[in-house]
N, C-alpha and C. Protein backbone atom coordinates (compact mmCIF):
# COMPACT_ATOMS: atom_id res chain seq x y z
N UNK A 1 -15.40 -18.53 2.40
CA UNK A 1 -16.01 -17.93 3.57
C UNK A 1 -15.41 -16.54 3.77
N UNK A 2 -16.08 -15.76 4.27
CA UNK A 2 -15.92 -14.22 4.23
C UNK A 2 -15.34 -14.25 5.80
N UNK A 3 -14.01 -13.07 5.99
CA UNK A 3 -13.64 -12.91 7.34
C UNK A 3 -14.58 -12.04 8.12
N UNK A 4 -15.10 -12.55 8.93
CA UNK A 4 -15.25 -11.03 9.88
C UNK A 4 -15.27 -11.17 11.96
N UNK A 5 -14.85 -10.01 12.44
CA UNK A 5 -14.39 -10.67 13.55
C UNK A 5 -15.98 -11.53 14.28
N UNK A 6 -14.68 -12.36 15.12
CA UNK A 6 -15.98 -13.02 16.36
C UNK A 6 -16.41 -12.42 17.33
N UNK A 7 -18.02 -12.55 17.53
CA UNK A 7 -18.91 -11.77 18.64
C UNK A 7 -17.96 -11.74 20.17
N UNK A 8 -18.04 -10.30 20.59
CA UNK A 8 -17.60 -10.03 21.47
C UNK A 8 -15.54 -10.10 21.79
N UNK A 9 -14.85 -10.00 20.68
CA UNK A 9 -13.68 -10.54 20.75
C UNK A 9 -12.93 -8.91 20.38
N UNK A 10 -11.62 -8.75 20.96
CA UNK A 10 -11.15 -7.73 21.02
C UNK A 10 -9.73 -8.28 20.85
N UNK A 11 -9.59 -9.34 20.78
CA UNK A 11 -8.11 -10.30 21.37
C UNK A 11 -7.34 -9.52 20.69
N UNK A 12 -6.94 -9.60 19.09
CA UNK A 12 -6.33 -8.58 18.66
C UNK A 12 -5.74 -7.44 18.91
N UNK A 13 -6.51 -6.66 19.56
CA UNK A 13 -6.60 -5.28 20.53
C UNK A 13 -5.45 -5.58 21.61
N UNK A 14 -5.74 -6.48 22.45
CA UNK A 14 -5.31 -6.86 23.56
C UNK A 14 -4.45 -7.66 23.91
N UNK A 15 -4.02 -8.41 23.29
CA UNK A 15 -3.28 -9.63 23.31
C UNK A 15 -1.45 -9.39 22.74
N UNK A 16 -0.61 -9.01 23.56
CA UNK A 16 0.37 -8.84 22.67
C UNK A 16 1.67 -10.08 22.79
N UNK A 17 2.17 -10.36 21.83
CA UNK A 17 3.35 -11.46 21.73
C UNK A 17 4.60 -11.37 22.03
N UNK A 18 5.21 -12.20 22.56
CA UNK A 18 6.87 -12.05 22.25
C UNK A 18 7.21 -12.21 20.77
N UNK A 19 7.89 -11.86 20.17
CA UNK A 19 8.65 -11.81 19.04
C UNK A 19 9.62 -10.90 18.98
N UNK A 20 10.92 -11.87 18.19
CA UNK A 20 10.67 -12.98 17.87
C UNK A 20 11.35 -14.62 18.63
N UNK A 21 11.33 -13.81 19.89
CA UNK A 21 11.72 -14.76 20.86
C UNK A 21 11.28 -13.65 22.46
N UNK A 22 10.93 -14.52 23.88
CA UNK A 22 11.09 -13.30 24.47
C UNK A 22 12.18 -12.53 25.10
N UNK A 23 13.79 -13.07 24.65
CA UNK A 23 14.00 -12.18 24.93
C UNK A 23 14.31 -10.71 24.14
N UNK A 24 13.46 -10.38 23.28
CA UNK A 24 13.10 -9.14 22.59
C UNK A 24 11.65 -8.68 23.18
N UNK A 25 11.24 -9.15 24.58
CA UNK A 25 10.22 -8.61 24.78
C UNK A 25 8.75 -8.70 24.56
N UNK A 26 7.29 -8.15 24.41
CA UNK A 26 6.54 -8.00 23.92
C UNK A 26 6.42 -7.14 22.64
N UNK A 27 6.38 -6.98 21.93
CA UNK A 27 6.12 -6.48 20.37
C UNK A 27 4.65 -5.31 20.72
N UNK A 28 4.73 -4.24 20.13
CA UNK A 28 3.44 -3.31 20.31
C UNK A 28 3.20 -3.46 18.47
N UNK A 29 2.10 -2.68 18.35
CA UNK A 29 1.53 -2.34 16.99
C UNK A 29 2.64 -2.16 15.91
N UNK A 30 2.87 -2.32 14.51
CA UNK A 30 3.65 -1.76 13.88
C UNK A 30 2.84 -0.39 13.25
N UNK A 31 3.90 0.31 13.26
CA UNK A 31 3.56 2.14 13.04
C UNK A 31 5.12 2.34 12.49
N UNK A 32 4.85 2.34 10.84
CA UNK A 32 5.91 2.75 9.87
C UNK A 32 6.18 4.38 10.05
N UNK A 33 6.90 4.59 9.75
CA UNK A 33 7.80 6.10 9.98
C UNK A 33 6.63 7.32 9.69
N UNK A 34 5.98 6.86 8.45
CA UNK A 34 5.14 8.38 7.90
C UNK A 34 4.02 8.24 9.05
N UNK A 35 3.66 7.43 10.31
CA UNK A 35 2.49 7.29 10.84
C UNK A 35 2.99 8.02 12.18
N UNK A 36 3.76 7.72 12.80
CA UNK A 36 4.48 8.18 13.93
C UNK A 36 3.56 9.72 14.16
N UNK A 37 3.53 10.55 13.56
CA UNK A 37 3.04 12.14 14.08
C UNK A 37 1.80 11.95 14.08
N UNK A 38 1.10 11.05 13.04
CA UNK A 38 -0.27 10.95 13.06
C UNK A 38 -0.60 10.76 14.37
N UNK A 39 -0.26 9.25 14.99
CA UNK A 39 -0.65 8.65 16.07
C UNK A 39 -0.32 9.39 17.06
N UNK A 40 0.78 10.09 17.23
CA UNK A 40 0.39 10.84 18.40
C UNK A 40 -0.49 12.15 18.45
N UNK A 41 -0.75 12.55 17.07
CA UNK A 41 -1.89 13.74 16.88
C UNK A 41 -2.62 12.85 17.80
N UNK A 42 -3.39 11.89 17.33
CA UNK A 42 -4.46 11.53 17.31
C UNK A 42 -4.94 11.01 18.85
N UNK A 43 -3.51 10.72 19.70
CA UNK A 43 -3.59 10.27 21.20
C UNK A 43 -3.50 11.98 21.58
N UNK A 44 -3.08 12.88 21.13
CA UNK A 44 -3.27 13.98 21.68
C UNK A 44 -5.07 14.44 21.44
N UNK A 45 -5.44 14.15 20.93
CA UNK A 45 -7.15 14.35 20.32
C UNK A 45 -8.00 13.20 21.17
N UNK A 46 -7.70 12.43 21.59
CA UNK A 46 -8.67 11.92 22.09
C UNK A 46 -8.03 11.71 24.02
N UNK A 47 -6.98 12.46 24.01
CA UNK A 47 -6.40 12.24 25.49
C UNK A 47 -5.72 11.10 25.81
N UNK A 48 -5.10 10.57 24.81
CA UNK A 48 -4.19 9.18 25.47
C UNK A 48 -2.91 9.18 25.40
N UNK A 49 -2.30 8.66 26.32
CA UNK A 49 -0.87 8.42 26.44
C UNK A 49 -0.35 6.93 25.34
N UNK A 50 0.25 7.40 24.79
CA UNK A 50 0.98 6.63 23.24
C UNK A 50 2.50 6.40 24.31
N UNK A 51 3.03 5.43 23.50
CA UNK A 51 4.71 5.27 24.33
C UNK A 51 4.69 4.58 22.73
N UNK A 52 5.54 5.27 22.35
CA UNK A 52 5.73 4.74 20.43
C UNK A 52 7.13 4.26 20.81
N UNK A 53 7.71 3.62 20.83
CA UNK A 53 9.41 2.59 20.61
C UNK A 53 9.98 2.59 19.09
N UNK A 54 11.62 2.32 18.61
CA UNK A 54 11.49 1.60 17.63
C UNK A 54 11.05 0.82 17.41
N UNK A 55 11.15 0.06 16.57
CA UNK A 55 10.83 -1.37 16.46
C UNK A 55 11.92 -2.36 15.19
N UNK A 56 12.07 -1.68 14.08
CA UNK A 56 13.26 -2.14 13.34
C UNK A 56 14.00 -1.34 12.55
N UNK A 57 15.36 -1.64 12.75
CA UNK A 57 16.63 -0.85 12.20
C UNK A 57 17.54 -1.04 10.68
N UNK A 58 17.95 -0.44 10.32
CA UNK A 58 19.14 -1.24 9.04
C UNK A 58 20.20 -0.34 9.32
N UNK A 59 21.23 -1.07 9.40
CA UNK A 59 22.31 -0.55 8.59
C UNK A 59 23.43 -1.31 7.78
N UNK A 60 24.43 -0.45 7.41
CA UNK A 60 25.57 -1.52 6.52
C UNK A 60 26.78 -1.83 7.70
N UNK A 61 26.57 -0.87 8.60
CA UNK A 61 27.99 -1.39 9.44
C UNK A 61 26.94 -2.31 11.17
N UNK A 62 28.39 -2.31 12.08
CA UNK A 62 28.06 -3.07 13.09
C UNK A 62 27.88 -2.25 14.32
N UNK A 63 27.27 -0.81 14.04
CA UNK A 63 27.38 -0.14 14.94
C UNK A 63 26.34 0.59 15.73
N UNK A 64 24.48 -0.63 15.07
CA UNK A 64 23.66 0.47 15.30
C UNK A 64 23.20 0.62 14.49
N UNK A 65 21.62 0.44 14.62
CA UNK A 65 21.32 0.79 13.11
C UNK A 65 21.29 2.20 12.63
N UNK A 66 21.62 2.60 11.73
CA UNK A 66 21.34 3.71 10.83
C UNK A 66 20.14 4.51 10.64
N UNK A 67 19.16 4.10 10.41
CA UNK A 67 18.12 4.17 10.05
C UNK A 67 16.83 3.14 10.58
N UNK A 68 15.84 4.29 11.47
CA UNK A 68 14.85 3.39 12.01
C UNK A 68 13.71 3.09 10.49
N UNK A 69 13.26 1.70 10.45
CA UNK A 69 12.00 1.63 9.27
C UNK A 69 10.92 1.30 9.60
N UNK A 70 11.26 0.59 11.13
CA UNK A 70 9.32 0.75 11.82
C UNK A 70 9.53 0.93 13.31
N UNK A 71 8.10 1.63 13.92
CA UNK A 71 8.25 1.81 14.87
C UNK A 71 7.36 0.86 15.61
N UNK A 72 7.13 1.19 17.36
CA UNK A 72 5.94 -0.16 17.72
C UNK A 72 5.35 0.98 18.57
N UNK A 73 4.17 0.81 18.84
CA UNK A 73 3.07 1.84 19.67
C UNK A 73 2.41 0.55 20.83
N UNK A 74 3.05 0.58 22.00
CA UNK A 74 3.19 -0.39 23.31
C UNK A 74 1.93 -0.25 23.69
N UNK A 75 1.54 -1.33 23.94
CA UNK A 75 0.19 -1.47 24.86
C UNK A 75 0.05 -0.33 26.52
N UNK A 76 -1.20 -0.09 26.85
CA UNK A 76 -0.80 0.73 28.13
C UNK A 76 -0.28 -0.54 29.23
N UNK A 77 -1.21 -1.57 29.29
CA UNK A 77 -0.68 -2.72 30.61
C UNK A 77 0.90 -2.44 30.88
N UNK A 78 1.09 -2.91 32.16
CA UNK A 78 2.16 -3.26 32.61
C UNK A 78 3.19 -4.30 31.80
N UNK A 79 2.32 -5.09 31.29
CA UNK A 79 2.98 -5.95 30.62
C UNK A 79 3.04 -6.24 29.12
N UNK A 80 2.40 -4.86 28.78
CA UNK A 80 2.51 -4.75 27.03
C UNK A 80 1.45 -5.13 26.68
N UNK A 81 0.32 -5.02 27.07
CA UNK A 81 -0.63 -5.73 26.45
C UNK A 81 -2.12 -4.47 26.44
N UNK A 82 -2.98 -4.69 25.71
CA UNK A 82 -4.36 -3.76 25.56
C UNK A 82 -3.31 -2.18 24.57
N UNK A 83 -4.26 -1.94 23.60
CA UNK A 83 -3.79 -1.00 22.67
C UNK A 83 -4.49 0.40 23.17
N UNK A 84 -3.18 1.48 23.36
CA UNK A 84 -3.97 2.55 24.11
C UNK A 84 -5.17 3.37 23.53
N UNK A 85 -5.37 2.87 22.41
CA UNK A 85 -6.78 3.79 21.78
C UNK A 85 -8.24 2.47 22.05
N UNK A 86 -7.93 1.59 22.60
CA UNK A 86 -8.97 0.57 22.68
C UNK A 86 -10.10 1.22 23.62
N UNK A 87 -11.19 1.19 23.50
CA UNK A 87 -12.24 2.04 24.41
C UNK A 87 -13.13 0.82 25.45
N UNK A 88 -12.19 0.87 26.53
CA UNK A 88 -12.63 -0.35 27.36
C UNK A 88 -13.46 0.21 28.59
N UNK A 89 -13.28 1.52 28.77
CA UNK A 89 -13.74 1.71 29.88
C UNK A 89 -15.67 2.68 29.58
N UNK A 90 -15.76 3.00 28.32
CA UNK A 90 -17.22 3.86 28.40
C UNK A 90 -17.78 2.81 28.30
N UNK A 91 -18.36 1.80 27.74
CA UNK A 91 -19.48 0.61 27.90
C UNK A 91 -19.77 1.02 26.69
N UNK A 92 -18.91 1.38 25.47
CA UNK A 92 -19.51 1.38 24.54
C UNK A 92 -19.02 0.03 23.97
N UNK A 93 -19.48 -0.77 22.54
CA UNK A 93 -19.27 -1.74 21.99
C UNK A 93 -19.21 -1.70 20.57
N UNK A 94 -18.62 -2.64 19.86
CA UNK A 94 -18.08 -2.56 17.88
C UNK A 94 -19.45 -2.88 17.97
N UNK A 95 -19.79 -2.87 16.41
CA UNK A 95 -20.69 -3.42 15.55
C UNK A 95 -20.58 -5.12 15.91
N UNK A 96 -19.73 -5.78 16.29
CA UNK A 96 -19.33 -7.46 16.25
C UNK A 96 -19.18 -7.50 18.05
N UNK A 97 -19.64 -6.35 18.84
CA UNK A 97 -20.00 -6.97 20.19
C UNK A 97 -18.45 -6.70 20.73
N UNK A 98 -17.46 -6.27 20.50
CA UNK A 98 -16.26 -6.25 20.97
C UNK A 98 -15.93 -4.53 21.70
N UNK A 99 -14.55 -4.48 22.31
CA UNK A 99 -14.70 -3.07 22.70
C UNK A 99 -14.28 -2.32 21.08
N UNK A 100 -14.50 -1.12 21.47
CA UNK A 100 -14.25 -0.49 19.91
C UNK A 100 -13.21 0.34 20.11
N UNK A 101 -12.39 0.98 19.03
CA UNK A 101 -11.14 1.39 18.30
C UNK A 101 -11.58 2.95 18.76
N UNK A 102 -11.06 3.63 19.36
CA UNK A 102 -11.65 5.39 19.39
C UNK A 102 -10.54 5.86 17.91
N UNK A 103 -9.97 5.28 17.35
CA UNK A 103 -9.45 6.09 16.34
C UNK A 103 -9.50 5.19 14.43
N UNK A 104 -10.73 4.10 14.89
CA UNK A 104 -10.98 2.64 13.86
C UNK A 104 -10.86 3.55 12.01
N UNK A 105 -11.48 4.73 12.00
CA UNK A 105 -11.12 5.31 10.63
C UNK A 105 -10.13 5.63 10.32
N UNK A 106 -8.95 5.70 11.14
CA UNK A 106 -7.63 6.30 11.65
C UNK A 106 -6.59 5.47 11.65
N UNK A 107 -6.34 4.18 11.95
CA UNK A 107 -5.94 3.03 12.48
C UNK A 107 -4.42 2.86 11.66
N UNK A 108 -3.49 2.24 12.66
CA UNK A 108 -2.35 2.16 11.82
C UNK A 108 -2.47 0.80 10.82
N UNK A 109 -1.91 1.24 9.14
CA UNK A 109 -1.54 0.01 8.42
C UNK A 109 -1.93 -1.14 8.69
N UNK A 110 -0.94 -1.51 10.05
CA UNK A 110 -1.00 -3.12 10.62
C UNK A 110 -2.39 -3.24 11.38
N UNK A 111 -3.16 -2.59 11.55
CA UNK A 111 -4.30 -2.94 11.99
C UNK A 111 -5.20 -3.12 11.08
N UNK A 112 -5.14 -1.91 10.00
CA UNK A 112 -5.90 -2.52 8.52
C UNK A 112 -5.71 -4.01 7.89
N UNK A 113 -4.56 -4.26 8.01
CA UNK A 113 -3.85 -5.79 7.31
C UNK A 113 -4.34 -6.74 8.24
N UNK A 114 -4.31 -6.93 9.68
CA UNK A 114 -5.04 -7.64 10.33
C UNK A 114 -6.09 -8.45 10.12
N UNK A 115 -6.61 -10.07 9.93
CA UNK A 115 -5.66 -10.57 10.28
C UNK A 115 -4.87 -10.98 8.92
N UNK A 116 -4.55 -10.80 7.84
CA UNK A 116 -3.95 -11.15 7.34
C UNK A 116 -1.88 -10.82 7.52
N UNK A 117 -1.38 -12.16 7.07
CA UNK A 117 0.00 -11.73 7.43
C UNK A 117 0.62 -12.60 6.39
N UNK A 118 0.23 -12.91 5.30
CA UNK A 118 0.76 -13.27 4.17
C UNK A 118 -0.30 -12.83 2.73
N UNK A 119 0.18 -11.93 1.89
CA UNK A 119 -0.50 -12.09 0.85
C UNK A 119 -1.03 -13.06 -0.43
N UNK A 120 0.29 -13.39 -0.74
CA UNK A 120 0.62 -14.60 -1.99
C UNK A 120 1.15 -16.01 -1.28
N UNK A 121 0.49 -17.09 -0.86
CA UNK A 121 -1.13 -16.65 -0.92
C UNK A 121 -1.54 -16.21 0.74
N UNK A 122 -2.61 -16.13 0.61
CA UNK A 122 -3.44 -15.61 1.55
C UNK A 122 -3.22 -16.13 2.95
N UNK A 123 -2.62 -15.99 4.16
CA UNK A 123 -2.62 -16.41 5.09
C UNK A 123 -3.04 -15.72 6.22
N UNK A 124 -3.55 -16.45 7.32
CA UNK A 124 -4.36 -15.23 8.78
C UNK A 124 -3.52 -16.01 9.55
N UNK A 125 -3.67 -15.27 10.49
CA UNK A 125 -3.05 -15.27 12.04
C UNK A 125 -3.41 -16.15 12.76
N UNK A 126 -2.94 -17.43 13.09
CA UNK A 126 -3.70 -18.47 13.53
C UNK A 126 -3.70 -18.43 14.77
N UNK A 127 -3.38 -16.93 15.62
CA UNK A 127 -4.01 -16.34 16.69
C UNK A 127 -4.88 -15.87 17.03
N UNK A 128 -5.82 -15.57 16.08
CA UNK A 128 -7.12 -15.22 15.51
C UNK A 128 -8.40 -15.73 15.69
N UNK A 129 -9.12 -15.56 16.60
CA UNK A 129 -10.12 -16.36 16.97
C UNK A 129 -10.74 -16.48 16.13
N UNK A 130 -11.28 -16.17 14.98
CA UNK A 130 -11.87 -16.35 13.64
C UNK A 130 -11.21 -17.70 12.82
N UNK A 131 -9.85 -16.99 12.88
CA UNK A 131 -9.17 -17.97 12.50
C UNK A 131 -8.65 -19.44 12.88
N UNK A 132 -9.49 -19.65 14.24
CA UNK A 132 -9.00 -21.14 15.04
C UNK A 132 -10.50 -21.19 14.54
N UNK A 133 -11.49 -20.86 14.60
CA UNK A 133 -12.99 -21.47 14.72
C UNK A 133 -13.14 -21.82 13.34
N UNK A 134 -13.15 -20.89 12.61
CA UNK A 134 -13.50 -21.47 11.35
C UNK A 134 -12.05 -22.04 10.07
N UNK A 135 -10.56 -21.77 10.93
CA UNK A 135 -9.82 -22.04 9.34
C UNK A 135 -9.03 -21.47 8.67
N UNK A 136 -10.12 -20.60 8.17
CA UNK A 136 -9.20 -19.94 6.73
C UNK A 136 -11.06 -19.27 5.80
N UNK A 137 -10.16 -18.27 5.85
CA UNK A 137 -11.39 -17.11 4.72
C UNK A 137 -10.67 -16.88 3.63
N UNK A 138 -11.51 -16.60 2.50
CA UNK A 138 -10.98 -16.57 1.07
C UNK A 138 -11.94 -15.35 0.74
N UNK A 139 -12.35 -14.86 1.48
CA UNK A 139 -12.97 -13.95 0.84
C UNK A 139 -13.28 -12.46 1.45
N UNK A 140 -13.36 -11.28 0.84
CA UNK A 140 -13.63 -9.77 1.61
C UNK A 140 -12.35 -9.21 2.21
N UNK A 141 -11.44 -9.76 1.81
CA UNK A 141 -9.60 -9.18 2.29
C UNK A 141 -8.53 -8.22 1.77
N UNK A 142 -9.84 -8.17 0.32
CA UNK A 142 -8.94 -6.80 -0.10
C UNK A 142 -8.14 -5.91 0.71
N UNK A 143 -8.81 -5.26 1.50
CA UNK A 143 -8.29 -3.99 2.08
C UNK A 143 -6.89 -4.27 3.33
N UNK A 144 -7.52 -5.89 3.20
CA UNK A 144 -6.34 -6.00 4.41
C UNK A 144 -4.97 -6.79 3.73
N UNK A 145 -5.16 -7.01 2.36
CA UNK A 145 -4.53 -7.19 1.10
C UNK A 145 -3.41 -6.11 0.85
N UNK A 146 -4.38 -5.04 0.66
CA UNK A 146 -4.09 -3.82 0.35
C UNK A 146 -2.55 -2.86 1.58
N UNK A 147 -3.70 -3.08 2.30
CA UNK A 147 -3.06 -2.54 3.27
C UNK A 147 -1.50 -2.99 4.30
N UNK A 148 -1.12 -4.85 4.05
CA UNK A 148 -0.32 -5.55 3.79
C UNK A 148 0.84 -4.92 3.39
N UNK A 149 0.44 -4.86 2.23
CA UNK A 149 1.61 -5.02 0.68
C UNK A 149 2.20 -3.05 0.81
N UNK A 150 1.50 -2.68 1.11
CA UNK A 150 1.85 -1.48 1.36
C UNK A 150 2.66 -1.58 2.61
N UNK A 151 2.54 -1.86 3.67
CA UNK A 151 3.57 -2.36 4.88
C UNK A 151 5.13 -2.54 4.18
N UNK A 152 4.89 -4.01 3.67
CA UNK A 152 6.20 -4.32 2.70
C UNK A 152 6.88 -3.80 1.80
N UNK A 153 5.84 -2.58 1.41
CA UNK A 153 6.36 -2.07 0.33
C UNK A 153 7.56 -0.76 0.86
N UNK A 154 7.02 -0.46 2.37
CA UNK A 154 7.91 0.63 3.03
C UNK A 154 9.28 -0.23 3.57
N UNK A 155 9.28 -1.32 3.82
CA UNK A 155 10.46 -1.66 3.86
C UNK A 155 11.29 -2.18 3.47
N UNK A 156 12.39 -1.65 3.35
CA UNK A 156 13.53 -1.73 2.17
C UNK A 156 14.12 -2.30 3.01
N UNK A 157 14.85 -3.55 2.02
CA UNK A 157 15.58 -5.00 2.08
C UNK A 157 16.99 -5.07 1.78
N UNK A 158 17.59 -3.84 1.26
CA UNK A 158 18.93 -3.73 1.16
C UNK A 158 20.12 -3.59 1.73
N UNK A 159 19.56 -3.78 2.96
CA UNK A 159 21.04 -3.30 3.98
C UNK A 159 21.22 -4.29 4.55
N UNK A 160 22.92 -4.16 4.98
CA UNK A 160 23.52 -5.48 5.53
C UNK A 160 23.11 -6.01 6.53
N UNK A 161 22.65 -5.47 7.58
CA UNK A 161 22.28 -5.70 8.85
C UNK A 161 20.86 -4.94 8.90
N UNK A 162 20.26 -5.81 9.87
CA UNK A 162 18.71 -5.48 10.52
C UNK A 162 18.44 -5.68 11.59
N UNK A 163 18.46 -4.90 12.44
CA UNK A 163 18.32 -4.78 13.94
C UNK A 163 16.46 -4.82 14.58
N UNK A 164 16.57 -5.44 15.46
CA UNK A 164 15.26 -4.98 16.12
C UNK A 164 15.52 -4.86 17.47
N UNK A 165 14.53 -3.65 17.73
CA UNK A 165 14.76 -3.30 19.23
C UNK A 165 13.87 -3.91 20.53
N UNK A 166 14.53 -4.51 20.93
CA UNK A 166 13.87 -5.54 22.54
C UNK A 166 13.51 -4.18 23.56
N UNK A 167 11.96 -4.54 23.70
CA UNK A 167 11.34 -3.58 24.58
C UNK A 167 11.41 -3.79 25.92
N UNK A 168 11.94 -4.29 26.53
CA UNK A 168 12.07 -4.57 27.57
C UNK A 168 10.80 -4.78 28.50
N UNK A 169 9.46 -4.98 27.82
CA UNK A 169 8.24 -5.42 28.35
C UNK A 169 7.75 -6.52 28.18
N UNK A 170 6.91 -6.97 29.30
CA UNK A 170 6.30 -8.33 29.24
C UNK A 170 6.14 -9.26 30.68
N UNK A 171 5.60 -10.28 30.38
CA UNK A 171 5.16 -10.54 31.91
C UNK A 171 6.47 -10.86 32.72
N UNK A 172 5.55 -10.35 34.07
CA UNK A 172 6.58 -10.24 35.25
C UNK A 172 7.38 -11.34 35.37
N UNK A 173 7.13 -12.38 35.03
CA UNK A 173 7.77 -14.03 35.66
C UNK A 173 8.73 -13.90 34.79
N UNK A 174 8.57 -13.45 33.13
CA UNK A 174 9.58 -13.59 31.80
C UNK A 174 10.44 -12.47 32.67
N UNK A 175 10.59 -11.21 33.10
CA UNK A 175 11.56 -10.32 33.35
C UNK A 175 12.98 -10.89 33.14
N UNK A 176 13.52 -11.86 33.78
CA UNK A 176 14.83 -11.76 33.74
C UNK A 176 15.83 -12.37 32.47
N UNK A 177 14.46 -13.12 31.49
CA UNK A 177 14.99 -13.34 30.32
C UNK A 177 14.43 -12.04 29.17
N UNK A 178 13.97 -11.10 29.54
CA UNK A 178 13.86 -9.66 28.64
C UNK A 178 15.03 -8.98 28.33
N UNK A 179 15.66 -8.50 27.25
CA UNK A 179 16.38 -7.38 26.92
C UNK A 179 16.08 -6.35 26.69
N UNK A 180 16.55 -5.01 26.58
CA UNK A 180 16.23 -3.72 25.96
C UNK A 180 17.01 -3.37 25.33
N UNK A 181 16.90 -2.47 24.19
CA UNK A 181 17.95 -2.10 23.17
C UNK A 181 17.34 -2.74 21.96
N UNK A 182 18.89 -2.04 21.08
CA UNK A 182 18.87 -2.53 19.86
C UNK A 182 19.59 -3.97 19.88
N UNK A 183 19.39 -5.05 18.81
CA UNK A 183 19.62 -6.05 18.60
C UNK A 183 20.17 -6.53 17.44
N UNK A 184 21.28 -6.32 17.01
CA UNK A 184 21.54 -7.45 15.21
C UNK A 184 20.77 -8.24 15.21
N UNK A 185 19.99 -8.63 14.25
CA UNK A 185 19.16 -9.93 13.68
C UNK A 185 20.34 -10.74 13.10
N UNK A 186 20.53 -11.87 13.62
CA UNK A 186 21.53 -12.81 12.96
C UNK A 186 21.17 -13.15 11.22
């Protein structure tokens, strides 16, 4: 069966998670290092406010990571959620009935890979409304194949320590179990 999204569904867009627990917060888009200037060209071109965060660190000592290797691009909500290039407010609509992408030719990596989140083998997001209704697709994923493995391929696995940074966003009730900062990954 071939993936393609479900009529009228944006969830993706909109929907953001704790990971990988909440107290690291809500998680925004991943936006690897070479994307960072793009995306904010591109919120400067269409008028939107971007709030880009780290998102993960390495280093060899205990002091901080060294070196940022991805960043996260935060939902506008209060609570981390809806992606600021999502076009919710003209009444325009995707091809699949959903709101549409003002920057969809443009789009970071992780939105190309979407929903896929395992290559070998093939796995979707079983957050995925496609993916609760029908299962599992085997077919038409190249690009989000493609676009995957290239993710992985920017991040380098060699350093002693790997930090991720807790955004300190997410729903109001979670607040007092949220952190901000950087974090050692045990």
């Amino acid at each position: 069966m071939d993936f393609e999204c479900v009529k009228d569904c944006s969830q993706c867009c909109i929907e953001r998670e704790y990971y990988p627990s909440k107290k690291y917060g809500k998680i925004g888009v991943l936006i690897l290092p070479d994307e960072v200037e793009k995306i904010k060209m591109l919120a400067k071109e269409h008028h939107t406010d971007v709030r880009i965060l780290p998102r993960i660190g390495i280093s060899n000592g205990d002091f901080g990571p060294e070196k940022t290797i991805a960043y996260q691009m935060m939902g506008i909500d209060e609570n981390g959620n809806t992606c600021p290039f999502l076009d919710t407010a003209s009444g325009k609509r995707s091809p699949h009935g959903g709101f549409p992408c003002k920057i969809y030719q443009d789009r970071p990596l992780a939105c190309r890979a979407y929903p896929v989140i395992e290559a070998h083998p093939i796995m979707l997001d079983a957050k995925c409304k496609f993916c609760q209704q029908c299962g599992t697709a085997d077919g038409n994923l190249a690009d989000e194949k493609i676009a995957l493995l290239k993710i992985k391929s920017a991040m380098p696995t060699d350093a002693k320590k790997v930090w991720r940074y807790a955004t300190g966003i997410g729903e109001y009730v979670d607040k007092g179990q949220i952190m901000e900062g950087w974090i050692c990954d045990p």
